[in-house]
C-alpha atoms as a PDB file:
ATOM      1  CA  UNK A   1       6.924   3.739  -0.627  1.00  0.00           C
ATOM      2  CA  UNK A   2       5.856   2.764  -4.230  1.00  0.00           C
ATOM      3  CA  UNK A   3       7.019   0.130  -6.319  1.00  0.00           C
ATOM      4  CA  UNK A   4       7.230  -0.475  -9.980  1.00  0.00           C
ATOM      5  CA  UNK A   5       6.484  -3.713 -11.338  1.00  0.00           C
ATOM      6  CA  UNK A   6       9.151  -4.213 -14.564  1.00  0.00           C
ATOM      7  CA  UNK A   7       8.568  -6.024 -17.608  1.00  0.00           C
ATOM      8  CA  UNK A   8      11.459  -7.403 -18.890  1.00  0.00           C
ATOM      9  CA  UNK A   9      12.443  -8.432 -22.369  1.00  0.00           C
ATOM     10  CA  UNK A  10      13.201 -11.901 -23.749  1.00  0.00           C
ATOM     11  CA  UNK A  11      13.127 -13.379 -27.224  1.00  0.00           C
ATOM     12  CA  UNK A  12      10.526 -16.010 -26.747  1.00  0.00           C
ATOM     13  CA  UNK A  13       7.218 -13.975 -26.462  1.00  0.00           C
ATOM     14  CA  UNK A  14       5.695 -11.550 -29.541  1.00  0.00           C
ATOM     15  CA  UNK A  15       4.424  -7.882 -29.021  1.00  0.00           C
ATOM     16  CA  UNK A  16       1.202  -8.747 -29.373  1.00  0.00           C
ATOM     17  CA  UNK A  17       1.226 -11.773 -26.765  1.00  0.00           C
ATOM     18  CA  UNK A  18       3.162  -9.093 -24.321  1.00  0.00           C
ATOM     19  CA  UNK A  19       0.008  -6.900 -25.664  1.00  0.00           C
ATOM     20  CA  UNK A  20      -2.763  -9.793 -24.276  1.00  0.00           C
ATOM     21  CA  UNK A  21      -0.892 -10.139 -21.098  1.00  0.00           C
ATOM     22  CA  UNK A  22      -0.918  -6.993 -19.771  1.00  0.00           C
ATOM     23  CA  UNK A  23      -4.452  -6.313 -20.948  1.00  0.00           C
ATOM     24  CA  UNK A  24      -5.405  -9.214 -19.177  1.00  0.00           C
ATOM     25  CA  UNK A  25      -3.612  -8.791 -16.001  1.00  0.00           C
ATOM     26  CA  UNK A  26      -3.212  -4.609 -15.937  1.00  0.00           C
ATOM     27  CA  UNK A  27      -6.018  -3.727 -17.990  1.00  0.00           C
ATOM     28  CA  UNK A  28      -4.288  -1.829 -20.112  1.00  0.00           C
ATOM     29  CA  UNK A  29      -5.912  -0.671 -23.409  1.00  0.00           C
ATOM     30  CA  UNK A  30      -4.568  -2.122 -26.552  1.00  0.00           C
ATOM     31  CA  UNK A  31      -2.279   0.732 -27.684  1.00  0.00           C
ATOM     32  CA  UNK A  32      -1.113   1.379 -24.108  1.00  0.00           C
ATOM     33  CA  UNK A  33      -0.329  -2.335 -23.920  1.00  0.00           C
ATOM     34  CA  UNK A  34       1.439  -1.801 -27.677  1.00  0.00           C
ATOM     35  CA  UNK A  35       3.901   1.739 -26.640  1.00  0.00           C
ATOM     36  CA  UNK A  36       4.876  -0.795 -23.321  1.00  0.00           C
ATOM     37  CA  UNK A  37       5.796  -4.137 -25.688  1.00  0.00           C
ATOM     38  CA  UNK A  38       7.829  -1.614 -28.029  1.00  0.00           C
ATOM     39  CA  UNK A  39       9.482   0.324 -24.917  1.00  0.00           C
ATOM     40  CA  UNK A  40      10.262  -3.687 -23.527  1.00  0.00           C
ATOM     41  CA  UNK A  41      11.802  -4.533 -26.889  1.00  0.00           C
ATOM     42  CA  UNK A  42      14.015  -1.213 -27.712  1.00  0.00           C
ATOM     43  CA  UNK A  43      15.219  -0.770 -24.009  1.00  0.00           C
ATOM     44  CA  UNK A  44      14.740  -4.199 -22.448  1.00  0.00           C
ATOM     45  CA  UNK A  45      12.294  -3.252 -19.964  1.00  0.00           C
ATOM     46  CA  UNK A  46       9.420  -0.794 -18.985  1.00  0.00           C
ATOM     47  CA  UNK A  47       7.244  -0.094 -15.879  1.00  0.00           C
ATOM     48  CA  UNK A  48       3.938  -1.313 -16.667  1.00  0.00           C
ATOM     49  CA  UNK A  49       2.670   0.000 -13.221  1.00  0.00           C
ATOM     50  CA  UNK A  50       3.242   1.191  -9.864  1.00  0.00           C
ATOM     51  CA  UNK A  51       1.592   0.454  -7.092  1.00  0.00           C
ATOM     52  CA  UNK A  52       2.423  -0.987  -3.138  1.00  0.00           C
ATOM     53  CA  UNK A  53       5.251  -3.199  -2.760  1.00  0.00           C
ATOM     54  CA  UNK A  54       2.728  -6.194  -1.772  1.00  0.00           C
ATOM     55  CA  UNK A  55       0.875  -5.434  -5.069  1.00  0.00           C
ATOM     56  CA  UNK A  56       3.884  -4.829  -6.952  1.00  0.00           C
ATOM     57  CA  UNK A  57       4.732  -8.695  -6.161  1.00  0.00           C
ATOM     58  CA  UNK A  58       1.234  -9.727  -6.485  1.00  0.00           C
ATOM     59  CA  UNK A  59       1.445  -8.659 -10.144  1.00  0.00           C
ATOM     60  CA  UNK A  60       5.043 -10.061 -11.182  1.00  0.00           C
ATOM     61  CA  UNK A  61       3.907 -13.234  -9.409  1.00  0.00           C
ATOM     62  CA  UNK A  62       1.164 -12.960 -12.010  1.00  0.00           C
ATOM     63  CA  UNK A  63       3.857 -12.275 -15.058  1.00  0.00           C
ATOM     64  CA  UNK A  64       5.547 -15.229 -13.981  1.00  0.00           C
ATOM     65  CA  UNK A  65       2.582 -17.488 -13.918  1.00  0.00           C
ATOM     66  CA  UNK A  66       0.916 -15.877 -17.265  1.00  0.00           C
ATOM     67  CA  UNK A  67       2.849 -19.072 -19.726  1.00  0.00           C
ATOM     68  CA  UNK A  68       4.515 -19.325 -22.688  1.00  0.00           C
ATOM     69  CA  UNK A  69       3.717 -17.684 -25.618  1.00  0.00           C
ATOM     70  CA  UNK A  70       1.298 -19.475 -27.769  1.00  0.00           C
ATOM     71  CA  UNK A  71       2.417 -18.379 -30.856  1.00  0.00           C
ATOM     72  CA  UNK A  72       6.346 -19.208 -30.351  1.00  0.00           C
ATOM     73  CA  UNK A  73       6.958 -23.590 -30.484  1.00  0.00           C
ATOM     74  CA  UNK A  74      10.160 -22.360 -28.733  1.00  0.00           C
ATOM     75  CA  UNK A  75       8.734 -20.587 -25.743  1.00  0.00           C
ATOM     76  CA  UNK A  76       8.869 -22.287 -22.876  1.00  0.00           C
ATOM     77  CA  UNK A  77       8.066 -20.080 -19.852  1.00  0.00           C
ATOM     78  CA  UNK A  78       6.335 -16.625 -18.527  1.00  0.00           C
ATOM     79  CA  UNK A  79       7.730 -13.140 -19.467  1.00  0.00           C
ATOM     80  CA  UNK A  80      10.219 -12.362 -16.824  1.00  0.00           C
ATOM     81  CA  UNK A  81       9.609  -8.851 -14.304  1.00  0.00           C
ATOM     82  CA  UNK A  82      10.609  -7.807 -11.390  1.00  0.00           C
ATOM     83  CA  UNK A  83       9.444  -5.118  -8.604  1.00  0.00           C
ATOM     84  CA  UNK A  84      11.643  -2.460  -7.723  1.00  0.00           C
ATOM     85  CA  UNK A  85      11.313   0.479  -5.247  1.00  0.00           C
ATOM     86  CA  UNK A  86       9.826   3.550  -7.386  1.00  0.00           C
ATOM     87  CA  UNK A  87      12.578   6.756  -6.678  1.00  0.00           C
END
């Protein structure tokens, strides 16, 4: 079955690091990237794709290994995601 791979919100990263993240690891184009950092911040997460469960983990393993945000002295770690079964 599919499986989503979640972004998940934290106060350490910026839109437009979240933005530069998934473009670089999902391809997404800029404003794509943009309507998923907003949907992150105003609900707390957002699917940012769907795919196999092996991929799926691939991708948050990637999310987890992506680093802090550059722009935040106080950010200390990778956005957060996890992969769920798509329903």
């Amino acid at each position: 079955p599919p499986y989503h791979v979640i972004l998940l919100n934290d106060d350490d990263h910026t839109s437009e690091d979240v933005v530069v993240m998934l473009k670089d690891l999902f391809g997404h184009p800029l404003e794509k990237g943009f309507e998923m950092a907003k949907e992150v911040d105003e609900s707390g997460r957002a699917i940012v794709l769907t795919t196999t469960r092996e991929h799926a983990e691939l991708k948050v393993d990637q999310i987890h290994a992506y680093g802090p945000d550059p722009n935040i002295a106080r950010c200390k770690g990778s956005m957060s995601a996890v992969a769920e079964p798509a329903e």
